[in-house]
N, C-alpha and C. Protein backbone atom coordinates (compact mmCIF):
# COMPACT_ATOMS: atom_id res chain seq x y z
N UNK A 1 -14.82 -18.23 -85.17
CA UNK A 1 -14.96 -19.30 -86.15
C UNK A 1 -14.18 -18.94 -87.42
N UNK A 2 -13.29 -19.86 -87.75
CA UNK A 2 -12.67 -19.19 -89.39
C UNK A 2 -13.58 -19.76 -90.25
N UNK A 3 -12.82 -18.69 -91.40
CA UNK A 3 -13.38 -19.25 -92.38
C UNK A 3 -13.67 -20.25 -93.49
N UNK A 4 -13.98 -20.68 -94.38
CA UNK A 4 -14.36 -21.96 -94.46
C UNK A 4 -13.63 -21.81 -96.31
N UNK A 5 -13.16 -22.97 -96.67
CA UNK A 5 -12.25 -23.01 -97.66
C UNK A 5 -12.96 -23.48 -98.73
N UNK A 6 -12.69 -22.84 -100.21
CA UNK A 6 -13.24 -23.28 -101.42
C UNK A 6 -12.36 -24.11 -101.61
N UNK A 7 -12.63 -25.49 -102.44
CA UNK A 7 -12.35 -26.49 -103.11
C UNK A 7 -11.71 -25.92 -104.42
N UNK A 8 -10.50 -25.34 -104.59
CA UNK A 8 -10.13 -24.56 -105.52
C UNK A 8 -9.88 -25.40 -107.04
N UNK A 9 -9.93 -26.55 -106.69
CA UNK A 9 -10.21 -27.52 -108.38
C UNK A 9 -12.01 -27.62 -108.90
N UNK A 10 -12.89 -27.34 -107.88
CA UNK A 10 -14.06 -27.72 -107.79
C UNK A 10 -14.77 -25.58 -108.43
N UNK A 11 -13.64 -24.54 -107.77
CA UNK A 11 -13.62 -23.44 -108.08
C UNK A 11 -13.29 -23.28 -109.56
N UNK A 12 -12.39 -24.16 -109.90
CA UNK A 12 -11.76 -23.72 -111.50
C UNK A 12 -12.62 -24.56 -112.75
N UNK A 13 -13.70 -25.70 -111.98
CA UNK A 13 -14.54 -26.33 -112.80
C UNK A 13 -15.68 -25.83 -113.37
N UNK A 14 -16.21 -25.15 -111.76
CA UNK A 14 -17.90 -24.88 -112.15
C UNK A 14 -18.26 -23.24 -112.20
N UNK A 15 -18.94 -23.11 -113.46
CA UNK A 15 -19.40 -21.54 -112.96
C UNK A 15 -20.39 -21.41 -112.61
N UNK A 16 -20.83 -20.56 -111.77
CA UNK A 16 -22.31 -20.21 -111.01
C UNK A 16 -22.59 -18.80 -112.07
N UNK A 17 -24.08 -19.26 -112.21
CA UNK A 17 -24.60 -18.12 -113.52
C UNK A 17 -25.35 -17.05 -112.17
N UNK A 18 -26.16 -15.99 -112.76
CA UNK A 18 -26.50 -14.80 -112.07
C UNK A 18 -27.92 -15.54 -111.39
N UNK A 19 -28.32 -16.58 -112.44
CA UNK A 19 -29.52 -16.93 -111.21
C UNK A 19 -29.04 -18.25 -110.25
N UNK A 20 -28.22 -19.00 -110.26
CA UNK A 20 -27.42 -19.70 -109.43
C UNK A 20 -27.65 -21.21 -110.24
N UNK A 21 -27.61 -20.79 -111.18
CA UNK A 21 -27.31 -22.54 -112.00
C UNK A 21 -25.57 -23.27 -111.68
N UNK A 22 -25.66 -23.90 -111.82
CA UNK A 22 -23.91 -24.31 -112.00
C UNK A 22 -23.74 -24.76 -113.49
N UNK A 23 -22.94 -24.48 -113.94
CA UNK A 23 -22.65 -24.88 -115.26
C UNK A 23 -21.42 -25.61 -115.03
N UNK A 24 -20.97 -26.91 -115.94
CA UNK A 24 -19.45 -27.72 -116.16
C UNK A 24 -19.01 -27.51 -117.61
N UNK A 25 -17.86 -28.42 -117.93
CA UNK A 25 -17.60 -28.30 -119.10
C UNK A 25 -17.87 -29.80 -119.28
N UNK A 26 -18.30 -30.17 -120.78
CA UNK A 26 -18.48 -31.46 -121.14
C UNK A 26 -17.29 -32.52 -121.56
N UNK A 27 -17.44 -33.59 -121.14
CA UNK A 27 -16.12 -34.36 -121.07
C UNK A 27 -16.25 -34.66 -122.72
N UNK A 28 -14.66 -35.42 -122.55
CA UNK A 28 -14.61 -35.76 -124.49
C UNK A 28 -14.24 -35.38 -125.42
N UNK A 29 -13.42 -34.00 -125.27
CA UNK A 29 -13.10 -33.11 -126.28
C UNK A 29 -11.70 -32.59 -126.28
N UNK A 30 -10.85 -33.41 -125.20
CA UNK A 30 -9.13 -33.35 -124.92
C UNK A 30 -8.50 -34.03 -125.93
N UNK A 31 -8.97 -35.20 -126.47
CA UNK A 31 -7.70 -36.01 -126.99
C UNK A 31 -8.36 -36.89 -127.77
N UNK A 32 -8.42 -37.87 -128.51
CA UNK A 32 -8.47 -39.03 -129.06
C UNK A 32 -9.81 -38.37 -130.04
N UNK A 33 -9.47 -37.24 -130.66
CA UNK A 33 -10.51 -36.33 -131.75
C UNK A 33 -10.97 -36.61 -132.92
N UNK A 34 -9.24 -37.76 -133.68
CA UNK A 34 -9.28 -38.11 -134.98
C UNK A 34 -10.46 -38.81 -135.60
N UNK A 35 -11.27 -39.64 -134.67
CA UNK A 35 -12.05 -40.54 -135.39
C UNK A 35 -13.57 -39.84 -134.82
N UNK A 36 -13.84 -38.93 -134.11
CA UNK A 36 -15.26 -38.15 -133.40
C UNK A 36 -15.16 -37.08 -134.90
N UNK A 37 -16.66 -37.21 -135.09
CA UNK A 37 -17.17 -36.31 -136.29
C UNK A 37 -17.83 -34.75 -135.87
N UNK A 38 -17.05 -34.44 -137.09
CA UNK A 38 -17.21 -32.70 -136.78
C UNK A 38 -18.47 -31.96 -135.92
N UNK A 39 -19.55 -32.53 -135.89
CA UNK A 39 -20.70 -32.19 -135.21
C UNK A 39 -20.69 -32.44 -134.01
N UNK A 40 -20.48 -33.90 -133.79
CA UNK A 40 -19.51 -34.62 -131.90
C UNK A 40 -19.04 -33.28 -131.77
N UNK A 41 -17.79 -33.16 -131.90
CA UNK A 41 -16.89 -32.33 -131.68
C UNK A 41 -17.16 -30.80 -131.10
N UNK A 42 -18.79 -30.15 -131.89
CA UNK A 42 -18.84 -28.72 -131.74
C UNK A 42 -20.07 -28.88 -130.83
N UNK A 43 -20.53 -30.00 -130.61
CA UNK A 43 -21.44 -30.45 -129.98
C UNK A 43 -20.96 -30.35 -128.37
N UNK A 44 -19.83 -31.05 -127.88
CA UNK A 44 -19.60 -30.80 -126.98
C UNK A 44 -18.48 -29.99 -126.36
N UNK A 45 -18.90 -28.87 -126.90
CA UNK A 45 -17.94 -27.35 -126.82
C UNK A 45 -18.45 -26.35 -125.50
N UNK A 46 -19.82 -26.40 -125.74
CA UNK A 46 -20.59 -26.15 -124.85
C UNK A 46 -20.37 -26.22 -123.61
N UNK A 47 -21.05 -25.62 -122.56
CA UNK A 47 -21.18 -26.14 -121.27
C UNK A 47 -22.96 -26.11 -121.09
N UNK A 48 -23.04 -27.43 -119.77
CA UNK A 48 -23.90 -27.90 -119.54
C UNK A 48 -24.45 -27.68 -118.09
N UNK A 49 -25.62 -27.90 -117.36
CA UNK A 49 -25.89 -27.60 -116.45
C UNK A 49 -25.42 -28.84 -115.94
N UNK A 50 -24.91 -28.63 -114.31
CA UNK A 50 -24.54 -29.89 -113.41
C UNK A 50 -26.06 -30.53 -113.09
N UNK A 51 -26.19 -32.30 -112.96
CA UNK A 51 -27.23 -32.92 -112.71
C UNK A 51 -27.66 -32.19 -111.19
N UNK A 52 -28.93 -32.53 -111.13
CA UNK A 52 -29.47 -32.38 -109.79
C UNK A 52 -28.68 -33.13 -108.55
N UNK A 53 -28.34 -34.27 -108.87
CA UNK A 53 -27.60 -35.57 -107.85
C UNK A 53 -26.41 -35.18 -107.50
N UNK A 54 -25.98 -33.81 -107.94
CA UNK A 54 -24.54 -33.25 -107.43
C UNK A 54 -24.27 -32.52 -107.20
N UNK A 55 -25.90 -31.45 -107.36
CA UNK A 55 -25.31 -30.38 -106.67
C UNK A 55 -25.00 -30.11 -105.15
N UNK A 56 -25.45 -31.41 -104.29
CA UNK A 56 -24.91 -31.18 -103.05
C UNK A 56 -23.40 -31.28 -102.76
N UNK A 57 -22.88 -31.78 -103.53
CA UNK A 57 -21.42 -32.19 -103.71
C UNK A 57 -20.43 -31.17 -103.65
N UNK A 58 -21.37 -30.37 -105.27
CA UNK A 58 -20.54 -28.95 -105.38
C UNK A 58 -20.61 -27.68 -104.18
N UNK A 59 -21.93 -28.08 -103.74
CA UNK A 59 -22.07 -26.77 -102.74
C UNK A 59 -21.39 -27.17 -101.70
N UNK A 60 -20.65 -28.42 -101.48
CA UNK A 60 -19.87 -28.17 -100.56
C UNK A 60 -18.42 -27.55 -100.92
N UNK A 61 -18.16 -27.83 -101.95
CA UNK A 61 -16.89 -27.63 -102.17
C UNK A 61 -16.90 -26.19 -102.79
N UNK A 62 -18.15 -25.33 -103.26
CA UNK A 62 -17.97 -24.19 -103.24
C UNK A 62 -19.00 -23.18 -102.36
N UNK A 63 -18.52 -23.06 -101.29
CA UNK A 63 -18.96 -22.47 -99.91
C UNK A 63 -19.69 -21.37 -100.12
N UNK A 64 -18.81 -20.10 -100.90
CA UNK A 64 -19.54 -19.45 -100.85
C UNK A 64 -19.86 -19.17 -102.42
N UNK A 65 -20.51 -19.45 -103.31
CA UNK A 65 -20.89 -19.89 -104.23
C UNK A 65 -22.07 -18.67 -104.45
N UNK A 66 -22.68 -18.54 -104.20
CA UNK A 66 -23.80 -17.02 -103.51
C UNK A 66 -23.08 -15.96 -104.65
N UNK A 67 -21.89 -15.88 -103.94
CA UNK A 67 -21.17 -14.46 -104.07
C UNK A 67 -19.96 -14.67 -105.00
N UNK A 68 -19.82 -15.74 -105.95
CA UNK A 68 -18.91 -15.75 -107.00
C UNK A 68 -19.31 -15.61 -108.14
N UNK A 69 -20.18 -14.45 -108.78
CA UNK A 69 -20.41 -13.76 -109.32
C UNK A 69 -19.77 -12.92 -110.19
């Protein structure tokens, strides 16, 4: 059986923490900055935990996810 392929855009999005959260980055903070107020701005600097409704999504696309640590 081979082995089974990470989703390498889905790899460069999400990080898996030590207890297996997924974390993203928050949308909104590329471009169109001039008129979003300084607090917006540092507000969504952060990363956030992925909803419940997707993490089946991600675990497909990151296989072995366990061990990317």
């Amino acid at each position: 059986m081979p082995k089974m392929k990470t989703h390498k855009a889905g790899a460069k999005r999400y990080k898996v923490t030590a207890n297996g959260k997924i974390l993203r980055r928050q949308a909104g903070k590329k471009h169109l900055l001039g008129h979003k107020t300084s607090k917006r701005k540092n507000s969504l600097g952060g990363m956030v935990e992925v909803f419940e409704g997707n993490l089946d999504q991600i675990a497909r696309e990151l296989p072995y996810m366990k061990y990317s640590r």
